[in-house]
Protein backbone atom coordinates (compact mmCIF):
# COMPACT_ATOMS: atom_id res chain seq x y z
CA UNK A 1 0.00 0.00 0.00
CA UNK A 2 1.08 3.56 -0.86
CA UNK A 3 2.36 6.01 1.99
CA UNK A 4 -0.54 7.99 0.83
CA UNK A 5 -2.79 5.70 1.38
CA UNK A 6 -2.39 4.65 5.07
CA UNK A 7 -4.58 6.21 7.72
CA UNK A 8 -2.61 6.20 11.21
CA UNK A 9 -4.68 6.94 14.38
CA UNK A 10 -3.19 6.94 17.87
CA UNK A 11 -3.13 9.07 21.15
CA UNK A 12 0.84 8.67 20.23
CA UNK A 13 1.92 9.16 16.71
CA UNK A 14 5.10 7.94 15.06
CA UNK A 15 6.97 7.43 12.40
CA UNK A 16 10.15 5.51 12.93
CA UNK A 17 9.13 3.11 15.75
CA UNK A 18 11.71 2.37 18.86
CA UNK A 19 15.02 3.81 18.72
CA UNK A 20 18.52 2.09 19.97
CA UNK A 21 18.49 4.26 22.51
CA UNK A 22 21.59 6.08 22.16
CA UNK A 23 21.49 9.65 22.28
CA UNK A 24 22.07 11.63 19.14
CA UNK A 25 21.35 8.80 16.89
CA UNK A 26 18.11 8.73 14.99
CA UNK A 27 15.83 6.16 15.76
CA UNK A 28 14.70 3.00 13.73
CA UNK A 29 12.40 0.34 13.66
CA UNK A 30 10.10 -1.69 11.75
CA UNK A 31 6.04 -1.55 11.58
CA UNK A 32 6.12 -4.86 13.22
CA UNK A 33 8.02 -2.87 16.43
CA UNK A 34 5.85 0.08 16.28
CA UNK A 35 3.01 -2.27 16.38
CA UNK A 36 4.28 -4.44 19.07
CA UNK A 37 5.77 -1.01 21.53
CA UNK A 38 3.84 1.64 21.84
CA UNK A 39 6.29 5.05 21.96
CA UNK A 40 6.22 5.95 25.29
CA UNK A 41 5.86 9.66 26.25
CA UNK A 42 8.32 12.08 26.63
CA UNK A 43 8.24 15.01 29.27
CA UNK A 44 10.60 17.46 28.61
CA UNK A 45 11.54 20.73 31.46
CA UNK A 46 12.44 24.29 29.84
CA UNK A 47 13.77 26.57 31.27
CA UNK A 48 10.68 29.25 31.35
CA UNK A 49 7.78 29.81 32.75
CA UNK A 50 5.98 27.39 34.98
CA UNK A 51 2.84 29.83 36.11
CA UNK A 52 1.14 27.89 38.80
CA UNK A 53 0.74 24.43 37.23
CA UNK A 54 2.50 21.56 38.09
CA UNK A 55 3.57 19.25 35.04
CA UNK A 56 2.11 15.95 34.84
CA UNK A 57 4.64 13.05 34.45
CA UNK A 58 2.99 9.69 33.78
CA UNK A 59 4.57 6.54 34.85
CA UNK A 60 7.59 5.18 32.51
CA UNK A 61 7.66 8.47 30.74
CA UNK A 62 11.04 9.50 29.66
CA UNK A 63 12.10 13.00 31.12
CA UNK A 64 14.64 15.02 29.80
CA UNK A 65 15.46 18.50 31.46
CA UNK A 66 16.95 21.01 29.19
CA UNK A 67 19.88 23.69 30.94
CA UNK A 68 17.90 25.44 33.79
CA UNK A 69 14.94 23.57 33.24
CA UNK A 70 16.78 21.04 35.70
CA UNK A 71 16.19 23.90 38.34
CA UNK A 72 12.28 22.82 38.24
CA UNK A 73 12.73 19.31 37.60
CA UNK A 74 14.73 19.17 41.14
CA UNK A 75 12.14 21.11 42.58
CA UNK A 76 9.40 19.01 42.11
CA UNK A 77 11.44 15.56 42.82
CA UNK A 78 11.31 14.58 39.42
CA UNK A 79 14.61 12.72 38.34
CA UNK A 80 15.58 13.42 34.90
CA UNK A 81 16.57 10.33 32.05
CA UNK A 82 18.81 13.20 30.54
CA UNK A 83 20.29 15.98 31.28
CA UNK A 84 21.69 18.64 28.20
CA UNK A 85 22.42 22.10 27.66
CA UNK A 86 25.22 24.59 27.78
CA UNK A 87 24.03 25.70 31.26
CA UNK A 88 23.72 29.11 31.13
CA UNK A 89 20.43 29.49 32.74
CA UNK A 90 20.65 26.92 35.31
CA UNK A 91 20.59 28.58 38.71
CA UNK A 92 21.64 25.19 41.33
CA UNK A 93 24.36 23.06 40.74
CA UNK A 94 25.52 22.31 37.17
CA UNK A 95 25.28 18.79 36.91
CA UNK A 96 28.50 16.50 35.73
CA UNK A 97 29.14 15.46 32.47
CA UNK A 98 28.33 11.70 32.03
CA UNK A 99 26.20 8.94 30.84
CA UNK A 100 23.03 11.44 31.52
CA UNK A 101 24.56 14.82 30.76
CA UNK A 102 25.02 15.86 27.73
CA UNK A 103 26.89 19.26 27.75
CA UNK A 104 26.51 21.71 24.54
CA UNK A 105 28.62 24.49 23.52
CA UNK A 106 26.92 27.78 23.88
CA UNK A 107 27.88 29.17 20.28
CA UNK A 108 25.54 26.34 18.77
CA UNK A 109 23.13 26.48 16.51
CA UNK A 110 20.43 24.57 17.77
CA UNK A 111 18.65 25.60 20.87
CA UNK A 112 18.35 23.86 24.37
CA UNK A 113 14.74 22.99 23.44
CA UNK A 114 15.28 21.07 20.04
CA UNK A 115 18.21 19.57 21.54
CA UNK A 116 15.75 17.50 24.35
CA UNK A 117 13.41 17.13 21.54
CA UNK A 118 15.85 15.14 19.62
CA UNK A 119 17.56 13.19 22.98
CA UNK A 120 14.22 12.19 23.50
CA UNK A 121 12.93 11.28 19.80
CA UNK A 122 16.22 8.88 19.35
CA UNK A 123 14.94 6.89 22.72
CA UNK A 124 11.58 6.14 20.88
CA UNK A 125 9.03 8.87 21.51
CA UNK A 126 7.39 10.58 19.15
CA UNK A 127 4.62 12.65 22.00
CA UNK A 128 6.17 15.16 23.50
CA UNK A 129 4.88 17.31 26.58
CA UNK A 130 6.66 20.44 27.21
CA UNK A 131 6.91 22.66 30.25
CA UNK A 132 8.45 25.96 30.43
CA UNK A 133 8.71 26.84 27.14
CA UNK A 134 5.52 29.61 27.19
CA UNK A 135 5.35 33.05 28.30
CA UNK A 136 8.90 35.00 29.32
CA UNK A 137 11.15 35.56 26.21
CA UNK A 138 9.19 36.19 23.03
CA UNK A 139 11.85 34.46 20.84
CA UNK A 140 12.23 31.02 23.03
CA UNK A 141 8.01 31.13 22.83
CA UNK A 142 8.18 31.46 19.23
CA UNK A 143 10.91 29.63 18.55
CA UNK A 144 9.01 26.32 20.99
CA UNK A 145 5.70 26.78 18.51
CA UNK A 146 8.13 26.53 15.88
CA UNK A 147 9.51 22.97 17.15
CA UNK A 148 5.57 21.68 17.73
CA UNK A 149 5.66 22.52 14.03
CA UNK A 150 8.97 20.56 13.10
CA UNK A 151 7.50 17.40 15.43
CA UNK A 152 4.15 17.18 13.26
CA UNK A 153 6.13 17.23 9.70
CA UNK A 154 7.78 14.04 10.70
CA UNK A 155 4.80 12.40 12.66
CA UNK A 156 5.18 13.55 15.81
CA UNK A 157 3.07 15.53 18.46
CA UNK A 158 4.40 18.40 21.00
CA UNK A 159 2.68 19.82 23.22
CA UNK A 160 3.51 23.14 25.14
CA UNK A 161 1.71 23.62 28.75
CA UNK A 162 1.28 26.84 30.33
CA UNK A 163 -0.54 29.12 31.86
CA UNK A 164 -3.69 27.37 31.46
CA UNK A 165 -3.36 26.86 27.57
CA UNK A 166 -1.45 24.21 25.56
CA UNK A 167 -0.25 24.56 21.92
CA UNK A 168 0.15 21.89 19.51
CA UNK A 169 0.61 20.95 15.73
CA UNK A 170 -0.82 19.39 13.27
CA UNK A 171 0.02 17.90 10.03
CA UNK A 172 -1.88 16.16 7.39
CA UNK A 173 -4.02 14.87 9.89
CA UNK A 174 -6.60 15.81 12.74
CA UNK A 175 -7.03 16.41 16.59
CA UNK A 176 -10.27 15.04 17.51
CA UNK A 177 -11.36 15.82 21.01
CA UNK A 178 -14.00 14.17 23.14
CA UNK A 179 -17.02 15.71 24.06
CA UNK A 180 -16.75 17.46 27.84
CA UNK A 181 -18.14 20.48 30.04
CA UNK A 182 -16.50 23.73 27.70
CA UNK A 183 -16.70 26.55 29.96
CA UNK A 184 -17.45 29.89 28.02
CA UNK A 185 -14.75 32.13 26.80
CA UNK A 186 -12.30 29.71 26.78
CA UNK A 187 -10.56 29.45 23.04
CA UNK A 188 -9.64 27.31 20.58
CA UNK A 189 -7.32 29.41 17.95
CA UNK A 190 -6.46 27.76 14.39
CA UNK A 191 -3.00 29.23 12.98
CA UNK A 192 -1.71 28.03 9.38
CA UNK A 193 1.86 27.26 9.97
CA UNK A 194 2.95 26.67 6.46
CA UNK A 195 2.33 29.12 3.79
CA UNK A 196 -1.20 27.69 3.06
CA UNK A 197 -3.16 25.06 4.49
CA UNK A 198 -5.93 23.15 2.48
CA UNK A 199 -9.09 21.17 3.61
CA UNK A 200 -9.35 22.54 7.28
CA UNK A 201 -11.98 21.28 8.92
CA UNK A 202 -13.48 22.08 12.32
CA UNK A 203 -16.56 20.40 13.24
CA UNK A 204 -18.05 20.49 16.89
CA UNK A 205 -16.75 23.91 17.49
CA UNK A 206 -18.71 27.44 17.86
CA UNK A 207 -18.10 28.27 14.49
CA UNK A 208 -17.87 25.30 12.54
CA UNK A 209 -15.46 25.90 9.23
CA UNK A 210 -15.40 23.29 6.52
CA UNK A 211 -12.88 22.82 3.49
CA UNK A 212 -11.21 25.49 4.20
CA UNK A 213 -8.00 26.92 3.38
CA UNK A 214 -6.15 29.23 5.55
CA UNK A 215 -2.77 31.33 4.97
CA UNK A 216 0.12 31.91 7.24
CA UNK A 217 -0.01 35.46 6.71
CA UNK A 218 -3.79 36.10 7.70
CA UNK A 219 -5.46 35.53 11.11
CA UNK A 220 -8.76 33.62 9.92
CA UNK A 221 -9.10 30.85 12.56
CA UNK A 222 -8.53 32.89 15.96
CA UNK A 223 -10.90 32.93 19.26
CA UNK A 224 -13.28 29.69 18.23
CA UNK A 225 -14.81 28.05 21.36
CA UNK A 226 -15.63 24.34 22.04
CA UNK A 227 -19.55 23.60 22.34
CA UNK A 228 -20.52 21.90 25.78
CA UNK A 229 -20.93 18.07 25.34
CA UNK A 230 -19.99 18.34 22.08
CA UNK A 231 -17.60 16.22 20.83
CA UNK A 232 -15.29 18.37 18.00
CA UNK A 233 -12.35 18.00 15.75
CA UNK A 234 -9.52 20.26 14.19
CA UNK A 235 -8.23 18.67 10.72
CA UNK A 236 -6.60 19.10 7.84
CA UNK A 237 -6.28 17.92 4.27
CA UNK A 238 -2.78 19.36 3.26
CA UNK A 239 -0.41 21.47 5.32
CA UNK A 240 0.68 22.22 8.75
CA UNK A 241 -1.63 23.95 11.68
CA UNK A 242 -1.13 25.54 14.70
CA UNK A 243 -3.62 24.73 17.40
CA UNK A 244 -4.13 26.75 20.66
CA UNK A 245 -6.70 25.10 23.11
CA UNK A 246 -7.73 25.13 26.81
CA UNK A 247 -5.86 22.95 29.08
CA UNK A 248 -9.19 21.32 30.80
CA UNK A 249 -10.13 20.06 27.36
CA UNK A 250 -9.58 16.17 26.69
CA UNK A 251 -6.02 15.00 24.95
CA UNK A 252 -7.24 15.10 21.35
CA UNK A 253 -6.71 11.68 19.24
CA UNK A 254 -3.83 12.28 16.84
CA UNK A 255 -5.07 11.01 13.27
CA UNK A 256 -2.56 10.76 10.12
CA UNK A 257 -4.15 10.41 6.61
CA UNK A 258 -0.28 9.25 5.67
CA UNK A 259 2.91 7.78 7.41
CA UNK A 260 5.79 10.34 7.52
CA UNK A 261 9.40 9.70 6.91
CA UNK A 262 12.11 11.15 8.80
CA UNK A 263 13.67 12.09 12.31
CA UNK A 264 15.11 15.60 13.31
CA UNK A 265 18.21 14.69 12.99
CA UNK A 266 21.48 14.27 14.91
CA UNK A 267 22.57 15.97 18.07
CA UNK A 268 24.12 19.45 17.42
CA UNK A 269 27.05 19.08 19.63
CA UNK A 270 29.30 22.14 17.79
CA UNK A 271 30.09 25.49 17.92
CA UNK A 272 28.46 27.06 15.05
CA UNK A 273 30.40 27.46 11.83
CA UNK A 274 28.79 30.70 11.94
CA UNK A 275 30.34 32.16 14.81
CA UNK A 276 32.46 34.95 13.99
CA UNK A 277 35.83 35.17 15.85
């Protein structure tokens, strides 16, 4: 059967299956492994803001704190799988370099944030939940949308908490959420991440759009509501959204209408060739 012609639904999406676990390497597998493991989670700390939630770590998820983001990991008594960063915003003790710490140059290219995104797609996981990466600097906020947006292109799902609000991504596929007690006023916001995005669909919701297209450059899909018992759905034909939703709502179901190829590639572990001297 053609790529295009496989439908993949799960609460976890993937692309690659299980991974050898080494850190930096992409991961691998066949269909039969993907069928057979289940990706588990990964939780990943920022550095940011934490507002007044408390991140939710499930059981056997795989936690990787990224530079100061280690600060609220200790904190809360959560033990990190991994450790990275080039440590310049960590405010306790900078943890050794070793089997768990992975220490970065901080002329690099890639940031703190897509380096724990990669650490913890080559262990297997392909949904992501990441705290402390909303709210405080306007580029690392941007920049973490950006990354939900890199996850989705290759199958993946990442999902930023904070303040009451988590962001996500979407890619050739849908978010279909379960029908539960919407409170009024609280938004669901529909962003076209690449240049245009075709077939969007969004039944269930306040104002219900269908087949349509939506361009990066205009705001057509802000300040939507969910309906109360009302089950609802945010999809798309061809392209990549950006989906803002309340954090009370139900984890959406994470549909594909094709598998996706690809990994984000190895750990940046250099100084930038950029770096003028």
């Amino acid at each position: 059967m053609d790529d295009t012609q496989v439908m993949h639904t799960a609460r976890t999406a993937g692309d690659d299956g299980p991974a050898d676990g080494a850190v930096g390497t992409a991961a691998r597998g066949t269909a039969e492994d993907r069928r057979a493991v289940p990706p588990r989670p990964c939780v990943v700390f920022a550095a940011g803001e934490y507002y007044d939630g408390t991140p939710d770590v499930p059981a056997g998820a795989f936690v990787v704190a990224a530079d100061g983001g280690l600060d609220h990991a200790r904190a809360m008594g959560v033990a990190a799988d991994v450790v990275v960063g080039d440590f310049d915003s960590i405010g306790d003790a900078r943890p050794l370099a070793g089997e768990r710490t992975v220490v970065l140059p901080p002329e690099k290219d890639d940031p703190d944030l897509l380096s724990a995104l990669k650490i913890g797609w080559a262990a297997g996981c392909r949904e992501f939940h990441i705290y402390g990466a909303l709210g405080g600097r306007i580029d690392h906020t941007i920049s973490a949308i950006t990354l939900t947006a890199r996850l989705a292109r290759r199958g993946g799902v990442g999902y930023l908490h904070g303040d009451g609000t988590i962001v996500t991504a979407v890619c050739d596929g849908a978010l279909a959420f379960d029908a539960f007690d919407a409170r009024p006023g609280r938004m669901v916001s529909v962003f076209s991440h690449s240049d245009v995005s075709y077939g969007v669909d969004e039944p269930g919701l306040k104002y219900e759009l269908r087949d349509g297209t939506l361009h990066a450059d205009a705001v057509q899909g802000v300040s939507n509501e969910f309906r109360p018992g009302v089950a609802s759905a945010v999809s798309v034909r061809e392209g990549t959204l950006v989906v803002t939703f309340p954090a009370e709502a139900p984890r959406p179901r994470v549909t594909h209408w094709h598998a996706f190829r690809g990994d984000l590639g190895p750990l940046d572990t250099a100084v930038s060739a950029l770096l003028v001297h």
